[in-house]
Protein backbone atom coordinates (compact mmCIF):
# COMPACT_ATOMS: atom_id res chain seq x y z
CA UNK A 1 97.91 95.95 100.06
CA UNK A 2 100.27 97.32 102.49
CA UNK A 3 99.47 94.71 105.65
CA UNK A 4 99.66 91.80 102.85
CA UNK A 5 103.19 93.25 102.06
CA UNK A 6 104.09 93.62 105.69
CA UNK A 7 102.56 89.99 106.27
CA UNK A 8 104.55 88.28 103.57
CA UNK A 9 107.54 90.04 104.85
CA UNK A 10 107.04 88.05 107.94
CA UNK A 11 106.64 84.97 106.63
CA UNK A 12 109.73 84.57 104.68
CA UNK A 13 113.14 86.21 103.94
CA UNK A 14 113.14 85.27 100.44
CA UNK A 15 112.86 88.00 97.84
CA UNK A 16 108.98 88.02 96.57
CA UNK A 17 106.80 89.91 94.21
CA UNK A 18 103.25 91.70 93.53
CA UNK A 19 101.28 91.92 90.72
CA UNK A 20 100.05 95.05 89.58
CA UNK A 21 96.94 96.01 88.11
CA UNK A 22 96.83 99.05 85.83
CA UNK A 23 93.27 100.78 85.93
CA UNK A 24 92.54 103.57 83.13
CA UNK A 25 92.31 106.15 85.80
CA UNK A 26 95.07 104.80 87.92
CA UNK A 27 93.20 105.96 91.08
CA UNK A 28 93.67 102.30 92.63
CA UNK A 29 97.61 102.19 90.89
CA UNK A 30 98.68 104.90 92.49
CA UNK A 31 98.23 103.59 96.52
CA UNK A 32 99.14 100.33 95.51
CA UNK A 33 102.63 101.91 93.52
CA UNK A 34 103.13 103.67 96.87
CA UNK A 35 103.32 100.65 98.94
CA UNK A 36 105.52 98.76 96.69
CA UNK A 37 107.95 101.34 96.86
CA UNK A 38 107.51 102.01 100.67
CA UNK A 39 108.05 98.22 101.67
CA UNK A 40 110.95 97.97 99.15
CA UNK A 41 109.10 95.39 97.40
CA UNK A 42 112.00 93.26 95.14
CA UNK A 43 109.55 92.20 92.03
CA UNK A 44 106.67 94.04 90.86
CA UNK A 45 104.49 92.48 87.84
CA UNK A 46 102.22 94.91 85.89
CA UNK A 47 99.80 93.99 84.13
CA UNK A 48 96.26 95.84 82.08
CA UNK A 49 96.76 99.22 80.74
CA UNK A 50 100.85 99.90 80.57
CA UNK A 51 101.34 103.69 81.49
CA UNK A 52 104.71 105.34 81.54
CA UNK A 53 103.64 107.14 84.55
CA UNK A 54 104.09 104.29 86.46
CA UNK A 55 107.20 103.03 85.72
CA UNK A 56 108.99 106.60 87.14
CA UNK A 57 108.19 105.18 91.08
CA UNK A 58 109.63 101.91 90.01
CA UNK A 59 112.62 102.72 88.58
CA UNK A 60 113.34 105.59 90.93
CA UNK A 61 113.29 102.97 93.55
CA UNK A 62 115.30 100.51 91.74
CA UNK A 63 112.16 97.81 91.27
């Protein structure tokens, strides 16, 4: 997820978003929350099992 972040970010200036996933166990949530938030991504969809948990890393980050 990261190098298709990092990729978009090269291809345009333009704000842009990713859509989220939400698995029961959120073991493949969590390293894709952590990218978002690293690469400061503007828009994040989320979609499949809502979880409070993941809306701290969001909103800490202002996403």
């Amino acid at each position: 997820m990261r190098s298709e972040i990092q990729k978009t970010k090269s291809l345009t200036n333009k704000p842009f978003g990713v859509s989220v996933l939400v698995n029961r166990d959120l073991a493949f949530t969590w390293p894709i929350l952590e990218a978002v938030t690293d690469e400061k991504v503007p828009v994040v969809h989320v979609g499949g099992m809502l979880d409070d948990r993941i809306f701290k890393p969001l909103k800490e980050n202002n996403i």
